[in-house]
C-alpha atoms as a PDB file:
ATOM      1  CA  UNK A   1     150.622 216.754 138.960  1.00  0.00           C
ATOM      2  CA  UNK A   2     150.594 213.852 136.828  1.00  0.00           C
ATOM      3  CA  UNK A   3     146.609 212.054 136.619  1.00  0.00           C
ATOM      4  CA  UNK A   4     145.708 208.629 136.555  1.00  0.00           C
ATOM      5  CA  UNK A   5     142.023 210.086 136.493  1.00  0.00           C
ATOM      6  CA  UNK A   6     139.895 212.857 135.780  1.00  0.00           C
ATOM      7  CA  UNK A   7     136.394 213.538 137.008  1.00  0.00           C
ATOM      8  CA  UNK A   8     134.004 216.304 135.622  1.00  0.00           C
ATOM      9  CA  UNK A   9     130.579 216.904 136.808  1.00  0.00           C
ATOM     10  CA  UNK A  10     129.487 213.507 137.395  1.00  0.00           C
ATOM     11  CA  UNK A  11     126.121 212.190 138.353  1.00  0.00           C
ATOM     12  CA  UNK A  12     125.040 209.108 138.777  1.00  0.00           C
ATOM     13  CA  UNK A  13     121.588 207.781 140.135  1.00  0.00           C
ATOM     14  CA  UNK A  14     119.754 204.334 140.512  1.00  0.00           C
ATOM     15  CA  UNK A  15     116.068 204.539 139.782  1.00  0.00           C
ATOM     16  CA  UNK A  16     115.790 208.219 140.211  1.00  0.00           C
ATOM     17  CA  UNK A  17     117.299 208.309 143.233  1.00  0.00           C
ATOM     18  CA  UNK A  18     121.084 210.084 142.994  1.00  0.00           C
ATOM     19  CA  UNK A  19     124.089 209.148 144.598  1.00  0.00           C
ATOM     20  CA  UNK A  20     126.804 210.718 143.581  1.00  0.00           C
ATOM     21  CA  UNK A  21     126.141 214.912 142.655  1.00  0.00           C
ATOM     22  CA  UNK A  22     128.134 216.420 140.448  1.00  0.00           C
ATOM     23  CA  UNK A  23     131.113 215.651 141.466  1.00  0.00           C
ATOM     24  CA  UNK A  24     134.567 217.001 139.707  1.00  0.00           C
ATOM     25  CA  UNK A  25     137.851 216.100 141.136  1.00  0.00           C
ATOM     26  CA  UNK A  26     141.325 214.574 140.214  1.00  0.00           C
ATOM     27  CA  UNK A  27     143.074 211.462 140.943  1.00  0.00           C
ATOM     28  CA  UNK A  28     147.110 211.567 141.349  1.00  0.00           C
ATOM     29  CA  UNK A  29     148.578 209.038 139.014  1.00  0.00           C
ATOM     30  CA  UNK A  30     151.411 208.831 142.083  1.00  0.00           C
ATOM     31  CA  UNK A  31     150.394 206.536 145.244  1.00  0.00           C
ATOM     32  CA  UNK A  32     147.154 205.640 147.219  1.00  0.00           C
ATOM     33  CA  UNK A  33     144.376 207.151 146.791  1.00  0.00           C
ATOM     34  CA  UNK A  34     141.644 206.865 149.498  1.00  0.00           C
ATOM     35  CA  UNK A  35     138.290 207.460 149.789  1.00  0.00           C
ATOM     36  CA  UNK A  36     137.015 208.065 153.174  1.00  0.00           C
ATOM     37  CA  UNK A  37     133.114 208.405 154.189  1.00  0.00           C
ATOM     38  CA  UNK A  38     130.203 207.506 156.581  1.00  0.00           C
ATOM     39  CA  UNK A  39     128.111 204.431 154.680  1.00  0.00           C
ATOM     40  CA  UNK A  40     125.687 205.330 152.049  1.00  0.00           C
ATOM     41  CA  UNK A  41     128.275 208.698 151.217  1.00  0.00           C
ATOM     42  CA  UNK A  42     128.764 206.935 147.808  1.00  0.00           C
ATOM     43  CA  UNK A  43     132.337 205.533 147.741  1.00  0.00           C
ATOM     44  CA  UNK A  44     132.071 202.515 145.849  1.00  0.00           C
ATOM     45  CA  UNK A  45     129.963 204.552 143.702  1.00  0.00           C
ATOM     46  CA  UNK A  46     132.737 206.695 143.135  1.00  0.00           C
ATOM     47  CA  UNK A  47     135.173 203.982 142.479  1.00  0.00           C
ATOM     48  CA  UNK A  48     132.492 201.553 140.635  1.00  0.00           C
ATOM     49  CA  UNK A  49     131.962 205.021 138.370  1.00  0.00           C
ATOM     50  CA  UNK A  50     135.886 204.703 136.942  1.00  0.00           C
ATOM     51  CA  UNK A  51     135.189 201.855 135.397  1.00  0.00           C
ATOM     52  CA  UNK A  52     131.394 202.100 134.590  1.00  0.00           C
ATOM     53  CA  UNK A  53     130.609 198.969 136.712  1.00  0.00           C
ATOM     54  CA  UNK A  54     127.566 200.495 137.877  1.00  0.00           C
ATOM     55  CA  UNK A  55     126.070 200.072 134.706  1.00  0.00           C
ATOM     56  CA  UNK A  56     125.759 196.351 135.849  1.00  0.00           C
ATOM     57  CA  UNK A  57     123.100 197.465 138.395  1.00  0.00           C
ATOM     58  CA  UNK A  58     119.166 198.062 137.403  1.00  0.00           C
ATOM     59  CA  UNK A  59     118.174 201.339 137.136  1.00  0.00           C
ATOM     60  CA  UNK A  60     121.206 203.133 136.325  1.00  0.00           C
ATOM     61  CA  UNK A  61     121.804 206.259 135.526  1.00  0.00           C
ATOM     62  CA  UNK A  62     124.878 208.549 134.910  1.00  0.00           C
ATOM     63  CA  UNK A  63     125.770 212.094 133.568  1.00  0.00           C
ATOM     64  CA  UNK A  64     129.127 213.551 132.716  1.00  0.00           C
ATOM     65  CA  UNK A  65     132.734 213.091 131.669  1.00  0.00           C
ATOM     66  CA  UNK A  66     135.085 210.660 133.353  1.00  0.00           C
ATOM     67  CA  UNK A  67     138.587 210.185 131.960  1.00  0.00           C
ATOM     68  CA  UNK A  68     141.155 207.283 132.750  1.00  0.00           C
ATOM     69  CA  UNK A  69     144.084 205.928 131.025  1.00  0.00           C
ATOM     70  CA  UNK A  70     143.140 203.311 128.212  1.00  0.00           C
ATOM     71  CA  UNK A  71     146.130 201.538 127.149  1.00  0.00           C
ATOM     72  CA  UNK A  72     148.266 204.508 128.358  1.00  0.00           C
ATOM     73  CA  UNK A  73     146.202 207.195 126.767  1.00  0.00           C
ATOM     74  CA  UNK A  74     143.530 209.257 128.701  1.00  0.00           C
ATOM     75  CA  UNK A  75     139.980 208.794 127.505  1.00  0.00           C
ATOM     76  CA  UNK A  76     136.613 209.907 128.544  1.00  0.00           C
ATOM     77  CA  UNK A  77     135.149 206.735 129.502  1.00  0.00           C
ATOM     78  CA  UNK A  78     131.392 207.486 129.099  1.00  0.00           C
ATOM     79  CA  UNK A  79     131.987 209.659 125.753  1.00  0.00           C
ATOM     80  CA  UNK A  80     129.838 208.244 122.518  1.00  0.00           C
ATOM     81  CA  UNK A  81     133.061 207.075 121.272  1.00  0.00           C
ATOM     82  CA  UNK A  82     134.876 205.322 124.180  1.00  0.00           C
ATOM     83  CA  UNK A  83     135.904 202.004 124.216  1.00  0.00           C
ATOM     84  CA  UNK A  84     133.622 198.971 124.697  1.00  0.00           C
ATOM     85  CA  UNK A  85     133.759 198.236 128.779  1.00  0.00           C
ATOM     86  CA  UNK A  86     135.357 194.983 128.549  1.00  0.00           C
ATOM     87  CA  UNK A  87     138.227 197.415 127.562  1.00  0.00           C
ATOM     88  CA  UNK A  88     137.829 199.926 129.829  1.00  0.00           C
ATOM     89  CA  UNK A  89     137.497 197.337 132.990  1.00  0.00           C
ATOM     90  CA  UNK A  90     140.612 195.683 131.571  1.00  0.00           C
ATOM     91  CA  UNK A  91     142.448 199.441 132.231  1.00  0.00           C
ATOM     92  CA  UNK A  92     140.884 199.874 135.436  1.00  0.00           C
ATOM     93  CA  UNK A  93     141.280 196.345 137.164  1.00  0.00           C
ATOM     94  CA  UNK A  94     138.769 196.272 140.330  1.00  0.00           C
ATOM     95  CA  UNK A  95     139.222 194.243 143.645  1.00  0.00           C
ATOM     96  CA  UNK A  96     136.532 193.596 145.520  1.00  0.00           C
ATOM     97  CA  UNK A  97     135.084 193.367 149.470  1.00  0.00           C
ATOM     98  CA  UNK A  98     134.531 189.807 149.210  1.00  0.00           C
ATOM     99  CA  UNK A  99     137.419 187.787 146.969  1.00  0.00           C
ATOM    100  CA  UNK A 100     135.573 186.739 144.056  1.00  0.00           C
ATOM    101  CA  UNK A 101     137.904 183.722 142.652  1.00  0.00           C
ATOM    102  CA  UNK A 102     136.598 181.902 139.523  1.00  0.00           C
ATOM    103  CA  UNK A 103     134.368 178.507 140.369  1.00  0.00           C
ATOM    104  CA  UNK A 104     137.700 176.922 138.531  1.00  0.00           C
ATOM    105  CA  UNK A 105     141.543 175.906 139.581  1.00  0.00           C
ATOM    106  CA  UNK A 106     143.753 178.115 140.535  1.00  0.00           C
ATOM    107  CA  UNK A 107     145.683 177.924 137.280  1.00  0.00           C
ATOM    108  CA  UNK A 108     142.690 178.524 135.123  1.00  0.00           C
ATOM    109  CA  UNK A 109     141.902 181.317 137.421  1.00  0.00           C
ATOM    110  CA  UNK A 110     145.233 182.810 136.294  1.00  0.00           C
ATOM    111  CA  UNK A 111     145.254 181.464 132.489  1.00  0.00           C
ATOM    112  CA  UNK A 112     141.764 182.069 130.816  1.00  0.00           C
ATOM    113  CA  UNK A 113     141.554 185.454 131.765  1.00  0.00           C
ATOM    114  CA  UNK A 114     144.759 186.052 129.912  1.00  0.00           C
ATOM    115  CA  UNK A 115     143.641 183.872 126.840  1.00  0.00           C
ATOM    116  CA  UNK A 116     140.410 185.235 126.716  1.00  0.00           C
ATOM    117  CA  UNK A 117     141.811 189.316 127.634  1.00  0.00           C
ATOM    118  CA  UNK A 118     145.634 189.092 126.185  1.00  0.00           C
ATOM    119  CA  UNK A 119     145.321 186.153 124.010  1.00  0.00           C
ATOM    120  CA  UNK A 120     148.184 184.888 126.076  1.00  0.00           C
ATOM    121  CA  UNK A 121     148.515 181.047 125.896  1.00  0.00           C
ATOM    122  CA  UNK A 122     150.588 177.937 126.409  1.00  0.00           C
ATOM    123  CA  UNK A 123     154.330 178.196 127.988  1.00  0.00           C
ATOM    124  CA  UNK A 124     153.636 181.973 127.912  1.00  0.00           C
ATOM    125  CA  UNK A 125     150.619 181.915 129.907  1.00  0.00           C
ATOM    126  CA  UNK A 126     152.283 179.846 132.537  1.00  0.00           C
ATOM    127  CA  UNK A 127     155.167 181.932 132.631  1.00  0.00           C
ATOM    128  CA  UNK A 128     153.033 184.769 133.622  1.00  0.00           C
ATOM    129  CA  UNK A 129     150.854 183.130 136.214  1.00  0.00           C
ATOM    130  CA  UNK A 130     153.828 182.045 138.146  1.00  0.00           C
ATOM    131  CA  UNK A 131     155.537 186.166 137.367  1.00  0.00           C
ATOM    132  CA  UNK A 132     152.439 187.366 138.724  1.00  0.00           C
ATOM    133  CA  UNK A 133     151.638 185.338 141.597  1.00  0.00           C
ATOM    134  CA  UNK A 134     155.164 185.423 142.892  1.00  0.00           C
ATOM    135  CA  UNK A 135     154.962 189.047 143.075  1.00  0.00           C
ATOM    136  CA  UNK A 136     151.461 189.046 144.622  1.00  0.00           C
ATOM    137  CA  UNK A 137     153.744 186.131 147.355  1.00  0.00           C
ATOM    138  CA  UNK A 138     151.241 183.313 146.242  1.00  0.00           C
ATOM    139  CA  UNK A 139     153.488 181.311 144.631  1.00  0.00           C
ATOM    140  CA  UNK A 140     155.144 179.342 147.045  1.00  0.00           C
ATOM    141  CA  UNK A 141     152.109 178.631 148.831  1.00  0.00           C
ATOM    142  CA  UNK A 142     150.447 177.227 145.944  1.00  0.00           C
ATOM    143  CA  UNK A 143     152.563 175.962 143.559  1.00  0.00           C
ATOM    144  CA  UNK A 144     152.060 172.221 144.412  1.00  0.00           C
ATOM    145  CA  UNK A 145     148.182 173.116 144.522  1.00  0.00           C
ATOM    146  CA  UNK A 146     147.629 175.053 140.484  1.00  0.00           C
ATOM    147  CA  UNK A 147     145.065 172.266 139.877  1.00  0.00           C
ATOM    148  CA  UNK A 148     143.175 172.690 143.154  1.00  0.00           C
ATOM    149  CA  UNK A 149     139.842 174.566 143.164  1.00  0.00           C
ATOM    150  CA  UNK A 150     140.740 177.855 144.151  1.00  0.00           C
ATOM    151  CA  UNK A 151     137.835 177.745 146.637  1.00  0.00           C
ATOM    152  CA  UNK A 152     140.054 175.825 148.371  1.00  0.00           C
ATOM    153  CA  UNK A 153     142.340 178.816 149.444  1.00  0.00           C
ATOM    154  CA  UNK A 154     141.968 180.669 152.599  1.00  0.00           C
ATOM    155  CA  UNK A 155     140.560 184.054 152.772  1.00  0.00           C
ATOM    156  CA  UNK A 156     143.295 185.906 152.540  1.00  0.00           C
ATOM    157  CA  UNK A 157     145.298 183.887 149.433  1.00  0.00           C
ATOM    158  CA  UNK A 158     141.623 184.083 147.543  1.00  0.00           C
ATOM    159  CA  UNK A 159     142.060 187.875 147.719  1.00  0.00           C
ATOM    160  CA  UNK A 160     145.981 187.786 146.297  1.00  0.00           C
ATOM    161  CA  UNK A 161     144.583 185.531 143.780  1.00  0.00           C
ATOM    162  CA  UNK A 162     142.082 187.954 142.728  1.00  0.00           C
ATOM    163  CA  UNK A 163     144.465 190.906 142.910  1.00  0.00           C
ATOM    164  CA  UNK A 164     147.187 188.836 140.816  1.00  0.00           C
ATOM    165  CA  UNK A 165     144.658 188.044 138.134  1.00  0.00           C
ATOM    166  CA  UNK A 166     143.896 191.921 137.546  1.00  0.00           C
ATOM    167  CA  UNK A 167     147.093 192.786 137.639  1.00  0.00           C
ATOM    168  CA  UNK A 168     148.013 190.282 135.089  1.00  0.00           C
ATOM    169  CA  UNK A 169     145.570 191.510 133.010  1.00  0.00           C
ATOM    170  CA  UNK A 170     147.854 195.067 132.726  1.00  0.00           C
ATOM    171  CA  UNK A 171     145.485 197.233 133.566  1.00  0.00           C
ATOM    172  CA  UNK A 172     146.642 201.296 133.663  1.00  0.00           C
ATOM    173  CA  UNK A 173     144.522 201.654 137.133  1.00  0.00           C
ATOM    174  CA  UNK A 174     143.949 199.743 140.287  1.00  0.00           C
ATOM    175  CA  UNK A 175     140.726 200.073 142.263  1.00  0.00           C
ATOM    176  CA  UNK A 176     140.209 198.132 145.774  1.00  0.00           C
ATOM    177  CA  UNK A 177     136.683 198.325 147.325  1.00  0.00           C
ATOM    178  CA  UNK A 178     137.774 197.476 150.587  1.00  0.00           C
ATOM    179  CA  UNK A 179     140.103 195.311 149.838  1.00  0.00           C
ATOM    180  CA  UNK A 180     140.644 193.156 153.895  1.00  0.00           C
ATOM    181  CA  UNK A 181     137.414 194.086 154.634  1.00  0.00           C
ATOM    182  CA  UNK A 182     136.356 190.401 155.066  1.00  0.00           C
ATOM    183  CA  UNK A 183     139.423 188.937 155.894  1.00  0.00           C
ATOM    184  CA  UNK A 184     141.353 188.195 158.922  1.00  0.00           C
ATOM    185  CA  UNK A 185     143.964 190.740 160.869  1.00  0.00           C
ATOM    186  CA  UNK A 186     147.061 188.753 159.566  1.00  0.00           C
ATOM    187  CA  UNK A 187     145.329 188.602 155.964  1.00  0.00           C
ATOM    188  CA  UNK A 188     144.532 191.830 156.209  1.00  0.00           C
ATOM    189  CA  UNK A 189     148.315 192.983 156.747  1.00  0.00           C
ATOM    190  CA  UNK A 190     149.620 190.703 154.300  1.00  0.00           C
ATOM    191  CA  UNK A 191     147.579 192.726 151.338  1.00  0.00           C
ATOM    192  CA  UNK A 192     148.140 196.022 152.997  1.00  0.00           C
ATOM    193  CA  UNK A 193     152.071 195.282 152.997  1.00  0.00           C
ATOM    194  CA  UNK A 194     151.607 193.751 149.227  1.00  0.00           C
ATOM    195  CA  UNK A 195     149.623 197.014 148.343  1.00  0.00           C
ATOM    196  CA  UNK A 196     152.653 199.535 149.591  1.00  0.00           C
ATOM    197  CA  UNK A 197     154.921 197.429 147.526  1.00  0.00           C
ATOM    198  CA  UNK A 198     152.790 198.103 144.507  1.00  0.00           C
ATOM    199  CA  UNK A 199     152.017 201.593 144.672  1.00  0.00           C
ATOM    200  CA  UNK A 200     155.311 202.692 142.699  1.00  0.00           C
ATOM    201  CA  UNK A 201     154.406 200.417 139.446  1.00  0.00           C
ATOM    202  CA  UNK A 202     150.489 201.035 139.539  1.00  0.00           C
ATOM    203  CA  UNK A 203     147.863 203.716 140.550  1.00  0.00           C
ATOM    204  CA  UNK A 204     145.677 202.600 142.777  1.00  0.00           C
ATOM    205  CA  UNK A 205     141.918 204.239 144.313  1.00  0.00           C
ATOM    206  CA  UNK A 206     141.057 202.769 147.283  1.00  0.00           C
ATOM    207  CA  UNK A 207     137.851 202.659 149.429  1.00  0.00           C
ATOM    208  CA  UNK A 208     138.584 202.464 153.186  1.00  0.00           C
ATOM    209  CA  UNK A 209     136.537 202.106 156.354  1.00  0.00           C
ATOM    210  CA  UNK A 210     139.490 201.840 158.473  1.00  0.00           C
ATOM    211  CA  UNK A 211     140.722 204.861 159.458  1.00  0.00           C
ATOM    212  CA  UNK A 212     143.938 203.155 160.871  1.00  0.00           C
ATOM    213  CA  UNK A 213     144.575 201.546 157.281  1.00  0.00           C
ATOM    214  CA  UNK A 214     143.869 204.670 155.532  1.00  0.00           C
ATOM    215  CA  UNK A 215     146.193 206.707 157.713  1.00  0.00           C
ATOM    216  CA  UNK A 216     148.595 203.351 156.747  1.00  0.00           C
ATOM    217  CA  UNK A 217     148.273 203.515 153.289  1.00  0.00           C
ATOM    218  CA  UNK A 218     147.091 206.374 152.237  1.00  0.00           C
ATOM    219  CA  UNK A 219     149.428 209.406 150.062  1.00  0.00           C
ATOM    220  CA  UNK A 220     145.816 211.138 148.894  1.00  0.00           C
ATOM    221  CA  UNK A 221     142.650 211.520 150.324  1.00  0.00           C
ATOM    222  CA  UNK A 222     138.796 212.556 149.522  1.00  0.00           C
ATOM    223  CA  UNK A 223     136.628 212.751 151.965  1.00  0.00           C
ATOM    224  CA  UNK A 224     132.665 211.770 150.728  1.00  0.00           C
ATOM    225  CA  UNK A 225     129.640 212.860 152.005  1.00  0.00           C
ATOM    226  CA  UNK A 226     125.620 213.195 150.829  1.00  0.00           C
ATOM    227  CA  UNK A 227     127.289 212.449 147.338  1.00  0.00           C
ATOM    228  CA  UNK A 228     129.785 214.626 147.005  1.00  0.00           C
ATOM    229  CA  UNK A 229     133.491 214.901 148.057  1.00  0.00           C
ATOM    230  CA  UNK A 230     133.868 217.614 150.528  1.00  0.00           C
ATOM    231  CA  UNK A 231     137.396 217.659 151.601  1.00  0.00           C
ATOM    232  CA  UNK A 232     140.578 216.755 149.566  1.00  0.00           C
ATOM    233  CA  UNK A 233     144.155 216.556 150.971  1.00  0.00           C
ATOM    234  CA  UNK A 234     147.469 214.912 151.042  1.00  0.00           C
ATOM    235  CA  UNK A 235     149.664 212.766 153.370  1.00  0.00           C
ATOM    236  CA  UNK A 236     151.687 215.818 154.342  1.00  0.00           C
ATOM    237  CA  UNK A 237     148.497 217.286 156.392  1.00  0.00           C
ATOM    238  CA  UNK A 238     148.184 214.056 158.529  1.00  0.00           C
ATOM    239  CA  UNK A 239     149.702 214.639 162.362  1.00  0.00           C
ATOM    240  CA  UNK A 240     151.697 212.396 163.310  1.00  0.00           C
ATOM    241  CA  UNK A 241     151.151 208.867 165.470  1.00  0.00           C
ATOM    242  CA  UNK A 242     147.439 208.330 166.759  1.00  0.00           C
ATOM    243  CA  UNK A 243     146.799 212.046 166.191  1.00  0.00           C
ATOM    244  CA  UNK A 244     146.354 210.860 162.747  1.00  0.00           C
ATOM    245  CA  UNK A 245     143.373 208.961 163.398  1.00  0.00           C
ATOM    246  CA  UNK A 246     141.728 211.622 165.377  1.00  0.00           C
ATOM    247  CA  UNK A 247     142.498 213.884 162.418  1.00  0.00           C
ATOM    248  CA  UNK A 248     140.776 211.560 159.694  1.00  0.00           C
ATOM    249  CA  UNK A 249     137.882 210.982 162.246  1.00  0.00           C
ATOM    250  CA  UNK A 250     137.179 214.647 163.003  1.00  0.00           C
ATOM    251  CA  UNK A 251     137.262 214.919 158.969  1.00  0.00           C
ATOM    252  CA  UNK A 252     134.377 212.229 158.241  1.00  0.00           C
ATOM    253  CA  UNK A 253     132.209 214.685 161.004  1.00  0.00           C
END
């Protein structure tokens, strides 16, 4: 099986206190993956840990190997050597709970993160914006708004604005913290849908309280708790229908 990740032995703890232990396990490089747990089983740990976001956090601490693609070649993230972390969040593009748009337009949302990442300017950089938000389906709704703050979006077009600026920013690795968890049901679809359209050109990790958007979505699945993953299986084991959902539930007891 082809990886997008690789996790050895990994701890990680905030002021003493641990919250992930010792965790090894793979990540298919081939659809959605999704991590499944009661609260406080450390999920977004998990996923903040593939890109060493929780290094932004006080008191944080975190033992062994964790290796990604970075710019198409695996590499053990929190090795002596690895690349700086601007790098390695570039490879492993995050979308969060809440949509976290820029305090800027819409088109500088798009365009300074690709000057200031790609180097990408001018006719180019407007080229892209408009590639990337088409095929995020953002385009036609704001075309005739670029120059608008985009705090000035709805819930649900903030998000594909946030998910079309990562994914203009190339990364090798997708990973959604709860990705609809604030918005809307019709928002929330919307993503889902755009997600299954993606999930052939990019890897992507995904944390998931829904068990009826995880059974949706989901081709992998780790199941968290105390810590540690304690169950690991594939689509193929799911029943069928609603069973599903009783099947994913029974898991997280």
């Amino acid at each position: 099986m082809e990886l997008c990740a690789e996790v050895k032995n990994l701890t990680v703890s905030f002021n003493g206190e641990t919250v992930l232990d010792h965790i090894t396990t793979d990540f298919a490089k081939s659809g959605i993956t999704v991590l499944l747990g009661r609260s406080g089983s450390g999920k977004t740990t998990l996923l903040r840990a593939l890109n060493r976001l929780n290094e932004t956090f006080p008191g944080c601490s975190a033992s062994g190997s964790v290796r990604i693609a970075v710019g198409g070649h695996m590499t053990d993230i929190y090795a002596e050597n690895a690349p700086d972390t601007a790098q390695i969040r570039r490879s492993a593009g995050m979308v969060f709970q809440t949509p976290n748009p820029l305090p800027l337009s819409l088109r500088k949302n798009m365009t300074l993160p690709m000057e200031l990442v790609l180097g990408v300017r001018g006719a180019d950089a407007e080229s892209r914006m408009k590639e990337f938000l088409c095929r995020v389906g953002l385009w036609e709704e704001v075309k005739e708004r670029l120059n608008m703050p985009a705090s000035s979006l709805s819930g649900g077009q903030q998000q594909r604005l946030c998910l079309a600026r990562s994914l203009a920013l190339e990364p090798d690795l997708l990973l959604l913290d709860e990705p609809t968890a604030s918005l809307d049901k019709r928002s929330s679809e919307v993503i889902e849908a755009l997600l299954q359209s993606l999930e052939e050109r990019i890897p992507m990790i995904m944390v998931s309280h829904s068990l009826a958007q995880a059974k949706k979505l989901g081709d992998h699945f780790k199941i968290m708790s105390g810590g540690r993953i304690i169950k690991e299986f594939g689509r193929e084991e799911l029943p069928d229908g609603r069973d599903a959902e009783i099947f994913l539930e029974e898991m997280l007891l």
